[in-house]
N, C-alpha and C. Protein backbone atom coordinates (compact mmCIF):
# COMPACT_ATOMS: atom_id res chain seq x y z
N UNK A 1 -15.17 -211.32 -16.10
CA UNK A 1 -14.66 -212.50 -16.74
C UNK A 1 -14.62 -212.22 -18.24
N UNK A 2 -13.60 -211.98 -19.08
CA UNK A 2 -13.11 -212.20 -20.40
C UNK A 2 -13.65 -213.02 -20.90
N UNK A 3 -12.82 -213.91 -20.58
CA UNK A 3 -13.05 -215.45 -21.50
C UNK A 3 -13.47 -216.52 -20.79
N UNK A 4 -14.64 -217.16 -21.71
CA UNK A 4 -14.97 -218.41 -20.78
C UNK A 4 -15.46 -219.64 -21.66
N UNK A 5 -14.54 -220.74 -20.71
CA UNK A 5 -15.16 -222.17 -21.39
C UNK A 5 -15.28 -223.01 -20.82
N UNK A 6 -16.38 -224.04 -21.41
CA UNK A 6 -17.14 -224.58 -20.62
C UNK A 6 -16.25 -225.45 -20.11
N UNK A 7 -16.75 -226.15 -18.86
CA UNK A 7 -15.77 -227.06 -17.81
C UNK A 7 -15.59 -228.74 -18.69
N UNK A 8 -16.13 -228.97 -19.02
CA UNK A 8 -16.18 -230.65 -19.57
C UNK A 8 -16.37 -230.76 -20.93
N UNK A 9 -17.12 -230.42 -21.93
CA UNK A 9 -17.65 -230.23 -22.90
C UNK A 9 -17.61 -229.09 -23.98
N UNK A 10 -17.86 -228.90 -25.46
CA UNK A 10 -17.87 -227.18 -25.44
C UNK A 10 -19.85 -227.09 -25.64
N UNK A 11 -20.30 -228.49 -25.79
CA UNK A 11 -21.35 -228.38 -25.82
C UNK A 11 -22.29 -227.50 -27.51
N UNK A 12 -23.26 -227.10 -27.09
CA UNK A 12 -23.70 -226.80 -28.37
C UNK A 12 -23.45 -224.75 -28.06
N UNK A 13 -22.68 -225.22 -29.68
CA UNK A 13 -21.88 -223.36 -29.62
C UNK A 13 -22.89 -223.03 -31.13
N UNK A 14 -23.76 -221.43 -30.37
CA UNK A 14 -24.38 -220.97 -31.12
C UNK A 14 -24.19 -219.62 -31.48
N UNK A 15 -23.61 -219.15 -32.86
CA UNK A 15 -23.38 -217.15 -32.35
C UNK A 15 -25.15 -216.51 -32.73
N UNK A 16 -24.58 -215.88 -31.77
CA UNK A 16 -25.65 -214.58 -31.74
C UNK A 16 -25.54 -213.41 -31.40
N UNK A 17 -26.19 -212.53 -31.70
CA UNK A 17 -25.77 -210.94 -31.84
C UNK A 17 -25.95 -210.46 -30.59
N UNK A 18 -25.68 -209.65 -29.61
CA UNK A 18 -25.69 -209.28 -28.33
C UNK A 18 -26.79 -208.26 -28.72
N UNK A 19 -27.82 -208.26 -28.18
CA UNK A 19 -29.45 -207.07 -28.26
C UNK A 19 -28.63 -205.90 -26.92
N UNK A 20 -28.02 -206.53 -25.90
CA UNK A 20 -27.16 -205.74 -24.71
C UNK A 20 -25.86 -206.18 -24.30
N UNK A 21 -25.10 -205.18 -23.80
CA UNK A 21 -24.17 -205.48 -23.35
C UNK A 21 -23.97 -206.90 -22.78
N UNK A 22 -23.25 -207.92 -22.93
CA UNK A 22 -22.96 -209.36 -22.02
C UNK A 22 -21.78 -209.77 -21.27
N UNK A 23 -22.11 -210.19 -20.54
CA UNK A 23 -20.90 -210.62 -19.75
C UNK A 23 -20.20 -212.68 -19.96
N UNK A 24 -19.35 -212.76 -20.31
CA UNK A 24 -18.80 -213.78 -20.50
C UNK A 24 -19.12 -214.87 -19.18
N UNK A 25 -19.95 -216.36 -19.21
CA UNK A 25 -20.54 -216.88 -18.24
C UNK A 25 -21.15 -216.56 -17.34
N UNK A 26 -22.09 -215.81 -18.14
CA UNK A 26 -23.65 -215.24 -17.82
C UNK A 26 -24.43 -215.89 -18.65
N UNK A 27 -25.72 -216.44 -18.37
CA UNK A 27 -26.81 -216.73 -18.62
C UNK A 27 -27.17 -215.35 -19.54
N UNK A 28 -27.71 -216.03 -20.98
CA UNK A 28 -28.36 -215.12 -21.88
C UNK A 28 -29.56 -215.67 -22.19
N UNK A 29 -30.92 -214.85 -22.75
CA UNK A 29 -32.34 -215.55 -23.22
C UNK A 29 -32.47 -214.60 -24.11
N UNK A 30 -33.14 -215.46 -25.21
CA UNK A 30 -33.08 -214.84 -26.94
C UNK A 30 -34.14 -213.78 -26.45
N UNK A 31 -33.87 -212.78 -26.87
CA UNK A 31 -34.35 -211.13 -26.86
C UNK A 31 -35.13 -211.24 -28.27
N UNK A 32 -34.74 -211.62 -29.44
CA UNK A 32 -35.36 -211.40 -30.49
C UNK A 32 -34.64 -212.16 -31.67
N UNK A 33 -35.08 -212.00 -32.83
CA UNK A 33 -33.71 -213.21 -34.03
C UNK A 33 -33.03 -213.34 -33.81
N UNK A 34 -32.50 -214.17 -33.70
CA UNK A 34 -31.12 -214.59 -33.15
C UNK A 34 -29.65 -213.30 -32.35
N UNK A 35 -30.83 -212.95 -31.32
CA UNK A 35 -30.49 -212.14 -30.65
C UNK A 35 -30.35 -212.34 -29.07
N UNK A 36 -29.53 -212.15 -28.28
CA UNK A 36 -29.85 -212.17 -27.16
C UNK A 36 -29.06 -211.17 -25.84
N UNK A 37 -29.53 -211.44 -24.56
CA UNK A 37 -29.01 -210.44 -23.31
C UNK A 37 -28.84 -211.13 -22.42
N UNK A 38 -28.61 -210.57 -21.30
CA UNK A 38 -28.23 -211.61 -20.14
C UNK A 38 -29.80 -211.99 -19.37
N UNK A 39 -30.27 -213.02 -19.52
CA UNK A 39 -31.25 -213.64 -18.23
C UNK A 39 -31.87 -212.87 -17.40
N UNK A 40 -33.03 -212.92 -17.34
CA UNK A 40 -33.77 -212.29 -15.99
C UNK A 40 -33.92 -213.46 -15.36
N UNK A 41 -34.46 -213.26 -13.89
CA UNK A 41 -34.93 -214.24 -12.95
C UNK A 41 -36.01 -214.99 -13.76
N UNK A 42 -35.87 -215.74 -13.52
CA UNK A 42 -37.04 -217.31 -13.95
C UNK A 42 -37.01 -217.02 -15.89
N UNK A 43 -36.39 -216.99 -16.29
CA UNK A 43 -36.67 -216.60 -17.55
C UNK A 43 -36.83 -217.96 -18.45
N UNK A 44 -37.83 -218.19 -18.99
CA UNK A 44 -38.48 -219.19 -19.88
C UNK A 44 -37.61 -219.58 -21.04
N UNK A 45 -37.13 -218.43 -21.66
CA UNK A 45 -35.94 -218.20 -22.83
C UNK A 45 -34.51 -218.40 -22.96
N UNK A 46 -33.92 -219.30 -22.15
CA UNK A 46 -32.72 -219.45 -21.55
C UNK A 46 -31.39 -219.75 -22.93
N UNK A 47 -30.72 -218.84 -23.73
CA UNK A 47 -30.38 -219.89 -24.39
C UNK A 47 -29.19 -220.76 -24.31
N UNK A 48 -28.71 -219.85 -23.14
CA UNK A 48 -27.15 -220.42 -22.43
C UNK A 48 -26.42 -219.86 -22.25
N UNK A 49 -24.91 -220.20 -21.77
CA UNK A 49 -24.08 -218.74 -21.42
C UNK A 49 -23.36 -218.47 -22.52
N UNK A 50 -22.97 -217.02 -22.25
CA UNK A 50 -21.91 -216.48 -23.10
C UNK A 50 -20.62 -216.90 -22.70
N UNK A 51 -20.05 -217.29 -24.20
CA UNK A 51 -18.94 -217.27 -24.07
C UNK A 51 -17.38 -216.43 -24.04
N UNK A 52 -18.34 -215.14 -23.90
CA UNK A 52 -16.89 -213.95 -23.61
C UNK A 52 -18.29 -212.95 -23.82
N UNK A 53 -17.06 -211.79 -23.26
CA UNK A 53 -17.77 -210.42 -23.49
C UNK A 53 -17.92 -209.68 -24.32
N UNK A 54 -19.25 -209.11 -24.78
CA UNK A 54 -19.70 -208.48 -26.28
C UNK A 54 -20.62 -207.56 -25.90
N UNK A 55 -19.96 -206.43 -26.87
CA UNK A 55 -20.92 -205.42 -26.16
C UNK A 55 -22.31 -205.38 -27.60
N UNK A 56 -23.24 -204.50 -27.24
CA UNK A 56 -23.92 -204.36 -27.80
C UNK A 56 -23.90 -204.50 -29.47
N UNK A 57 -24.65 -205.36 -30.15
CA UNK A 57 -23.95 -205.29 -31.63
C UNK A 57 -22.91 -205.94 -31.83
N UNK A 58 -22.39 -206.59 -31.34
CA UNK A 58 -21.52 -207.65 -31.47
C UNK A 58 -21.27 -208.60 -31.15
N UNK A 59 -21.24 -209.98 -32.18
CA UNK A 59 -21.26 -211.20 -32.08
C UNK A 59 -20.69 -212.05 -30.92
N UNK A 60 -21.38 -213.20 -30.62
CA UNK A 60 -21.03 -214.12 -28.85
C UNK A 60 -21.52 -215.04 -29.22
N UNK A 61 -20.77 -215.97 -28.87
CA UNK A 61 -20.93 -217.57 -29.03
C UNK A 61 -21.86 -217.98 -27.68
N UNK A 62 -22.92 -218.90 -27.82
CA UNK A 62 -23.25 -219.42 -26.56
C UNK A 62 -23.53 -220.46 -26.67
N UNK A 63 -22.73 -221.04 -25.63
CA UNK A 63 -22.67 -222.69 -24.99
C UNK A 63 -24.34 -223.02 -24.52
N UNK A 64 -24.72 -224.37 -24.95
CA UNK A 64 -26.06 -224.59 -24.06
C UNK A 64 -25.67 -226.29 -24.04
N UNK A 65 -25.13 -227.12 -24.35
CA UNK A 65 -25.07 -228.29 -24.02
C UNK A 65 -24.42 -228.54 -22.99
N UNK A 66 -24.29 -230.18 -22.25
CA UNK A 66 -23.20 -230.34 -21.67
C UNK A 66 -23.21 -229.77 -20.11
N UNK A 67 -22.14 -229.73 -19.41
CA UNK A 67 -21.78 -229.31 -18.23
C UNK A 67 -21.79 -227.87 -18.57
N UNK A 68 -21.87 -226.68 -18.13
CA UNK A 68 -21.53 -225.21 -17.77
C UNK A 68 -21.06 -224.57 -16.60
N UNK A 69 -20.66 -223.50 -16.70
CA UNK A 69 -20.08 -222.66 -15.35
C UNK A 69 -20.95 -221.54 -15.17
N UNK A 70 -21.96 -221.56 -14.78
CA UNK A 70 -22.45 -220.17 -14.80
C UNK A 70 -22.21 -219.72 -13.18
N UNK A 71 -22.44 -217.85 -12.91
CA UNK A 71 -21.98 -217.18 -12.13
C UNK A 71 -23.64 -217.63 -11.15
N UNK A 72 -23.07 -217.93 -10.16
CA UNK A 72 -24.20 -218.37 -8.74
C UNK A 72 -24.89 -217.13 -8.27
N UNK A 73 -25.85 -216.97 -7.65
CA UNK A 73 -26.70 -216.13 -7.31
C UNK A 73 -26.89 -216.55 -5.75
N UNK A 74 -26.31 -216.36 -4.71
CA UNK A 74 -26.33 -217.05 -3.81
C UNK A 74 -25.99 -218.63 -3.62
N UNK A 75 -26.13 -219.10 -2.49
CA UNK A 75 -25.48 -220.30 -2.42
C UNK A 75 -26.28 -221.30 -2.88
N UNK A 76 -25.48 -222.46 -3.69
CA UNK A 76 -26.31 -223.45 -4.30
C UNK A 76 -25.07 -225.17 -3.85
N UNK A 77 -25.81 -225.72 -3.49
CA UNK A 77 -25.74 -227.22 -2.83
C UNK A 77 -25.36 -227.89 -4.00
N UNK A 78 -24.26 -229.56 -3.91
CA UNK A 78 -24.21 -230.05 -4.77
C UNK A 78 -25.81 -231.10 -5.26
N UNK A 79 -26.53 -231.16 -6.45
CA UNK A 79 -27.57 -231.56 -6.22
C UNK A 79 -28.92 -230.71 -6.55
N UNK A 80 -28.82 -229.36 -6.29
CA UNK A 80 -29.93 -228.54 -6.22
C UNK A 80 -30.56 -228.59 -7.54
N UNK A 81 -31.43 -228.28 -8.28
CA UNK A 81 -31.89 -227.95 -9.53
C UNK A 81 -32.11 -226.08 -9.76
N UNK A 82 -31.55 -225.86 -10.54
CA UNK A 82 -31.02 -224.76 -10.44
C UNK A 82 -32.01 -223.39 -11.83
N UNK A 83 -32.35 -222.71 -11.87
CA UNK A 83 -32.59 -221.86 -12.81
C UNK A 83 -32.43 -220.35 -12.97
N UNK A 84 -32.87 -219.83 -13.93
CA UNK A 84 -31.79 -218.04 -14.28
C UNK A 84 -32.43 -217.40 -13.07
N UNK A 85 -31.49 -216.48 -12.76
CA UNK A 85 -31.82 -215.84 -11.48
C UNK A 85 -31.46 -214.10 -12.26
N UNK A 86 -31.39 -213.13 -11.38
CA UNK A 86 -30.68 -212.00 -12.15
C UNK A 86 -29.71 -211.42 -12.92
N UNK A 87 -29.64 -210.80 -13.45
CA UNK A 87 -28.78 -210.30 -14.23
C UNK A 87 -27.67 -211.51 -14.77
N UNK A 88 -28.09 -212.56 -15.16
CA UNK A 88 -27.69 -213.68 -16.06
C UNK A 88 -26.85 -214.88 -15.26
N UNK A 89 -27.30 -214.70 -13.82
CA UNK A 89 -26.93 -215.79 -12.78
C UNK A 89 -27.33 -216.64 -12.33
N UNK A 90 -27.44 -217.79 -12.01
CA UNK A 90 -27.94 -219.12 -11.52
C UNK A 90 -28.39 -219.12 -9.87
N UNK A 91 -29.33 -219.72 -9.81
CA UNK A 91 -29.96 -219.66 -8.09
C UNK A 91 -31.02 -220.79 -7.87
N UNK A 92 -30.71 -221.90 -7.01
CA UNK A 92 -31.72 -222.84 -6.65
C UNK A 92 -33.08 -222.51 -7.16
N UNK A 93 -33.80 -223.55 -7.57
CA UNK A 93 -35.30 -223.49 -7.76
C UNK A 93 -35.90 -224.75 -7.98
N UNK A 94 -37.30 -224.56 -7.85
CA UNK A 94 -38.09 -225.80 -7.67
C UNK A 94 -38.85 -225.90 -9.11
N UNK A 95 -38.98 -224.78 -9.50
CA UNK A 95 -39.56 -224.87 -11.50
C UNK A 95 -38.85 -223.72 -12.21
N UNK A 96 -39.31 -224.02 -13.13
CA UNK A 96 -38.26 -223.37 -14.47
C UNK A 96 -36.82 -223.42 -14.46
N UNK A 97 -36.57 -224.45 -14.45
CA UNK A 97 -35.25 -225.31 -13.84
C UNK A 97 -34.71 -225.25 -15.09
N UNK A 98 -33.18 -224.78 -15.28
CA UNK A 98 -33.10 -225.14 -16.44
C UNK A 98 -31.54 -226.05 -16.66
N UNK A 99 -30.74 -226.67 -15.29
CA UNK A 99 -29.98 -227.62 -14.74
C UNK A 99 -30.00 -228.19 -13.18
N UNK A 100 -28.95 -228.99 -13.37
CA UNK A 100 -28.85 -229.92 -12.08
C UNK A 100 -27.32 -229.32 -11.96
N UNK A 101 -26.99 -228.69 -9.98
CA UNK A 101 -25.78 -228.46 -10.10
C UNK A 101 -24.56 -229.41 -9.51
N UNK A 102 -23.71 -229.94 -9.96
CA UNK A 102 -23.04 -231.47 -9.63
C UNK A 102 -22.38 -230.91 -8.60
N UNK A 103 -21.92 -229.60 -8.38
CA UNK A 103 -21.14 -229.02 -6.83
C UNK A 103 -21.65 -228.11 -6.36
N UNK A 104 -21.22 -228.17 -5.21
CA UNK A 104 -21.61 -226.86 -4.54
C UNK A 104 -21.08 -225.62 -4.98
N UNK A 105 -21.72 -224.40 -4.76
CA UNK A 105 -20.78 -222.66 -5.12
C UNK A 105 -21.59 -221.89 -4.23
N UNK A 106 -20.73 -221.25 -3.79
CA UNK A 106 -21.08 -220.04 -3.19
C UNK A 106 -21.59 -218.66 -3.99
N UNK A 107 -22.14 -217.67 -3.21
CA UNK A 107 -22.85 -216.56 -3.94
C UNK A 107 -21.89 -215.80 -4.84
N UNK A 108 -21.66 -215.81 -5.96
CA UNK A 108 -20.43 -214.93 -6.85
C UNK A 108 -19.93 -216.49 -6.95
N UNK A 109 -19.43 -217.23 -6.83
CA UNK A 109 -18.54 -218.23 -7.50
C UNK A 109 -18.96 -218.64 -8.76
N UNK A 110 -18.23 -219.76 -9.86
CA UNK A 110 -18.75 -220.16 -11.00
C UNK A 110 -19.49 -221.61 -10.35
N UNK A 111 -20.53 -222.33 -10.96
CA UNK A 111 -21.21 -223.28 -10.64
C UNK A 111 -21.46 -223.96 -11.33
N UNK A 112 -21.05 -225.34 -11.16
CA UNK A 112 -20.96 -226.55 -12.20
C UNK A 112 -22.59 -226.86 -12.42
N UNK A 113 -23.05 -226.95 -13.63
CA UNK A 113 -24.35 -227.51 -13.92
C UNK A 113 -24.36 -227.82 -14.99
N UNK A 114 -25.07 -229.01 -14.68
CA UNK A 114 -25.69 -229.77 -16.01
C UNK A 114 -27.00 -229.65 -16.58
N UNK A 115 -26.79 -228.78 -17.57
CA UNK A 115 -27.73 -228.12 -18.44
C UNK A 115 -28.55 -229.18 -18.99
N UNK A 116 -30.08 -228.40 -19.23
CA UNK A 116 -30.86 -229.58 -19.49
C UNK A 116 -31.92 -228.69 -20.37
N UNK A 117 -31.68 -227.88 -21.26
CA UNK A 117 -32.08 -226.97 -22.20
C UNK A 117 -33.64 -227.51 -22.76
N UNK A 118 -34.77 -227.14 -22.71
CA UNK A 118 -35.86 -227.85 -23.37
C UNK A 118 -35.53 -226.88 -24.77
């Protein structure tokens, strides 16, 4: 995915320097000053998705307000509470939740959620 924007909202757009390669609506968590990479599973640091692809050293906007599309990690229900799963993807969970998803998606699809950023 190139380019990506958010479904409803543009929400809160923050640049930051890519610490790794990113993929455009992937889940990123700040790596360091205003730095960040794509999400590990359960990651505490969430700061939202990218909004396009940047490779290392180069600047990416990321969405954290609002509705988002992030890439599903298996199948997720409309309803589920949802948090970072691998390599900067979204997957049902019961804590470190970091949205609510308003539709259903399948594993690889984009997935509507409503971000809820602490």
């Amino acid at each position: 995915m190139a380019d990506y924007l958010p479904q409803f909202s543009p929400g809160d757009a923050v640049t930051f320097t890519a610490s790794a390669d990113v993929t455009g609506g992937r889940l990123v968590e700040i790596t360091g000053d205003r730095t960040v990479a794509h999400a590990g599973a359960g990651s505490a640091k969430v700061a939202g998705v990218a909004g396009f692809d940047a490779a290392e050293g180069e600047l990416v906007t990321v969405y954290s307000g609002a509705v988002q599309r992030p890439i599903a990690a298996g199948a997720i229900a409309a309803g589920d509470r949802v948090a970072a799963a691998a390599d900067g993807k979204v997957a049902t969970a019961e804590s470190g939740t970091i949205g609510l998803a308003l539709a259903a998606a399948a594993d690889g699809e984009t997935a509507s959620v409503r971000f809820h950023l602490a």
